[in-house]
C-alpha atoms as a PDB file:
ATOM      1  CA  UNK A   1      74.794 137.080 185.848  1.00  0.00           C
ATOM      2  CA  UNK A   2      73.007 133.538 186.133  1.00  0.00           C
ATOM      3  CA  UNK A   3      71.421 131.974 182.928  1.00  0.00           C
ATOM      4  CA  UNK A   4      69.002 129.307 182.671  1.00  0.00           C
ATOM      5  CA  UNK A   5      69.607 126.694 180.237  1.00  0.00           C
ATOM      6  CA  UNK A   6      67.712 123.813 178.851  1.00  0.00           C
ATOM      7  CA  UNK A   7      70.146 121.117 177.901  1.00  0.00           C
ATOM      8  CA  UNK A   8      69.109 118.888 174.797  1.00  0.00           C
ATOM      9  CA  UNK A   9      69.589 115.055 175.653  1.00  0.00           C
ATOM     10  CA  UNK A  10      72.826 114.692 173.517  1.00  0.00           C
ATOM     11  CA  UNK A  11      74.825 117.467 175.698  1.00  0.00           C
ATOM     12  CA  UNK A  12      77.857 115.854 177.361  1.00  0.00           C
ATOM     13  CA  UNK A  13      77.264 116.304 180.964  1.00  0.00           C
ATOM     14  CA  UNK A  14      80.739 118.034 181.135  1.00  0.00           C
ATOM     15  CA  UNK A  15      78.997 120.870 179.983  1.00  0.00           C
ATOM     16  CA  UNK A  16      76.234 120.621 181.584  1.00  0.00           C
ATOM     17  CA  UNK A  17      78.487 120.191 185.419  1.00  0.00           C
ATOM     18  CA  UNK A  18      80.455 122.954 184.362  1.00  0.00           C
ATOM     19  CA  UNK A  19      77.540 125.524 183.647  1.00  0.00           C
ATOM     20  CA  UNK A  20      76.347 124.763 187.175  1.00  0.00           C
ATOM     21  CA  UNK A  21      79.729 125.201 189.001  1.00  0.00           C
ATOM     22  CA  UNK A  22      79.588 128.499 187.353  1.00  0.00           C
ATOM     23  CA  UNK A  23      76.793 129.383 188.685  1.00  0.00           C
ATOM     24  CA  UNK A  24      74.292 128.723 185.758  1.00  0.00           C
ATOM     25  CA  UNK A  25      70.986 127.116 185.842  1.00  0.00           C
ATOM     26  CA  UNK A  26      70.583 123.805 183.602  1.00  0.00           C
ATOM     27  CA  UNK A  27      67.163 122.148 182.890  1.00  0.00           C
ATOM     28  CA  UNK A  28      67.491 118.444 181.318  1.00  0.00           C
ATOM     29  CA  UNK A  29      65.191 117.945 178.295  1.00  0.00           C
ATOM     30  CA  UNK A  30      64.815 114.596 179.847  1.00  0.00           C
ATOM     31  CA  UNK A  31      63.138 115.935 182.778  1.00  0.00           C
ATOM     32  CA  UNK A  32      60.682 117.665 180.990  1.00  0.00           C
ATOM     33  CA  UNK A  33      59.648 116.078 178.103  1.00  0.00           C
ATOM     34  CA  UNK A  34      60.505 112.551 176.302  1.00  0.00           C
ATOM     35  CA  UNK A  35      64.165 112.386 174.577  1.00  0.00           C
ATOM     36  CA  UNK A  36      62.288 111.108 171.369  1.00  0.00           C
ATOM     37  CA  UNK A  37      60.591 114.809 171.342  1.00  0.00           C
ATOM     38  CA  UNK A  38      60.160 116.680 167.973  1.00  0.00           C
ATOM     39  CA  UNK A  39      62.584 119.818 167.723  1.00  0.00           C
ATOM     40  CA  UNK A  40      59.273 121.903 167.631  1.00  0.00           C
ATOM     41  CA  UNK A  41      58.005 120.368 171.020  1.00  0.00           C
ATOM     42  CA  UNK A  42      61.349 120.590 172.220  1.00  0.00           C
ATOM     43  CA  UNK A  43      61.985 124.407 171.154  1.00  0.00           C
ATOM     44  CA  UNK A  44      58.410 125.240 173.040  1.00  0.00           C
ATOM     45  CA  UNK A  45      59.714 123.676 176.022  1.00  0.00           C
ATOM     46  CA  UNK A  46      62.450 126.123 176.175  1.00  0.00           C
ATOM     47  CA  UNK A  47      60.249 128.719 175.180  1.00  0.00           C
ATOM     48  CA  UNK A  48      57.917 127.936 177.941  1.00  0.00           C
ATOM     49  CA  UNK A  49      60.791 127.624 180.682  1.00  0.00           C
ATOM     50  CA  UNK A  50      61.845 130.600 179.086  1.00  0.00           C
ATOM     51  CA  UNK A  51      65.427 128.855 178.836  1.00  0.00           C
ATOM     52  CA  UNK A  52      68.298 129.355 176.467  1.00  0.00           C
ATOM     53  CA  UNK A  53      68.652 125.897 174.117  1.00  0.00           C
ATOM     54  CA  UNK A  54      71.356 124.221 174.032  1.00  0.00           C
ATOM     55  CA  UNK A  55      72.165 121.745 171.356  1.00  0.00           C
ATOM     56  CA  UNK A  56      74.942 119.840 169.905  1.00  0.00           C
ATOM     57  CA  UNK A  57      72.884 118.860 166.317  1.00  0.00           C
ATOM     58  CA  UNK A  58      72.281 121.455 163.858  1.00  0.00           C
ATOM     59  CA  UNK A  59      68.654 121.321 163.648  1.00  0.00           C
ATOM     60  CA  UNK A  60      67.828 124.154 165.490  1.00  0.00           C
ATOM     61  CA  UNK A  61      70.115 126.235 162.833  1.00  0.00           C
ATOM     62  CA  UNK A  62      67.226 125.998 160.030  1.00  0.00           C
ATOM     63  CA  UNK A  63      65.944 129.705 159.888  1.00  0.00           C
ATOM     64  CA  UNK A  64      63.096 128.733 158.191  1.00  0.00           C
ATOM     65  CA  UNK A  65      61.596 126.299 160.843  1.00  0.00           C
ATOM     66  CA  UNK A  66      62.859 128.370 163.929  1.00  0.00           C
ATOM     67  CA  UNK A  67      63.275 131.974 162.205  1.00  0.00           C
ATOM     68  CA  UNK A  68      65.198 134.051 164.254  1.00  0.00           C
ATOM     69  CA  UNK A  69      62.449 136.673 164.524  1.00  0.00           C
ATOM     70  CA  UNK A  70      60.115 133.971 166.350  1.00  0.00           C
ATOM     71  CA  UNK A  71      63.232 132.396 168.842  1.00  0.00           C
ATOM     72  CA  UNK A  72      65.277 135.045 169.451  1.00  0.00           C
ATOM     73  CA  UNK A  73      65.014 134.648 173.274  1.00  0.00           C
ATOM     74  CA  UNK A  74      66.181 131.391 173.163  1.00  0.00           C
ATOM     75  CA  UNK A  75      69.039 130.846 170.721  1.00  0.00           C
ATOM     76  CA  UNK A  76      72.372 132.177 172.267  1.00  0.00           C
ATOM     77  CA  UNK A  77      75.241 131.558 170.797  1.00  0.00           C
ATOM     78  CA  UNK A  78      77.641 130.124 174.371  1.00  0.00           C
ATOM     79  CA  UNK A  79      81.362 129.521 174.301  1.00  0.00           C
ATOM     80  CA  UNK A  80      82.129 127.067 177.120  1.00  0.00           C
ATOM     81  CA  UNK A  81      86.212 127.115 177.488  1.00  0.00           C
END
């Protein structure tokens, strides 16, 4: 099963190279929107690409700016070994 992801600017690209060999698809923040992007312009983005987030800083973890409820479809919790 192939995911789409939408990679926040501070995810190494080892992670992002190794999610594509394995078949995944990865979207850069960069490519989408500005780097400098509030987390609530950035979390629409991924909404809107209907991507899974992924993040390295814990902002995205505050449940009362981004209740689960509201996000659900794209906060995953992803092991990469």
């Amino acid at each position: 099963m192939s995911l789409k992801f939408f990679a926040h600017h501070r995810v190494p690209n080892s992670i992002i190279n190794k999610l594509i060999e394995t078949g995944h698809e990865v979207l850069r923040l960069k490519d989408h929107i500005p780097a400098n992007s509030a987390d609530s312009e950035v979390i629409s983005k991924a909404k809107q690409l209907n991507a899974i987030l992924i993040s390295l800083t814990g902002d995205f973890s505050d449940i009362v700016s981004f209740p689960p409820s509201n996000y659900y479809e794209t906060f995953r919790k992803v092991v990469i070994r």
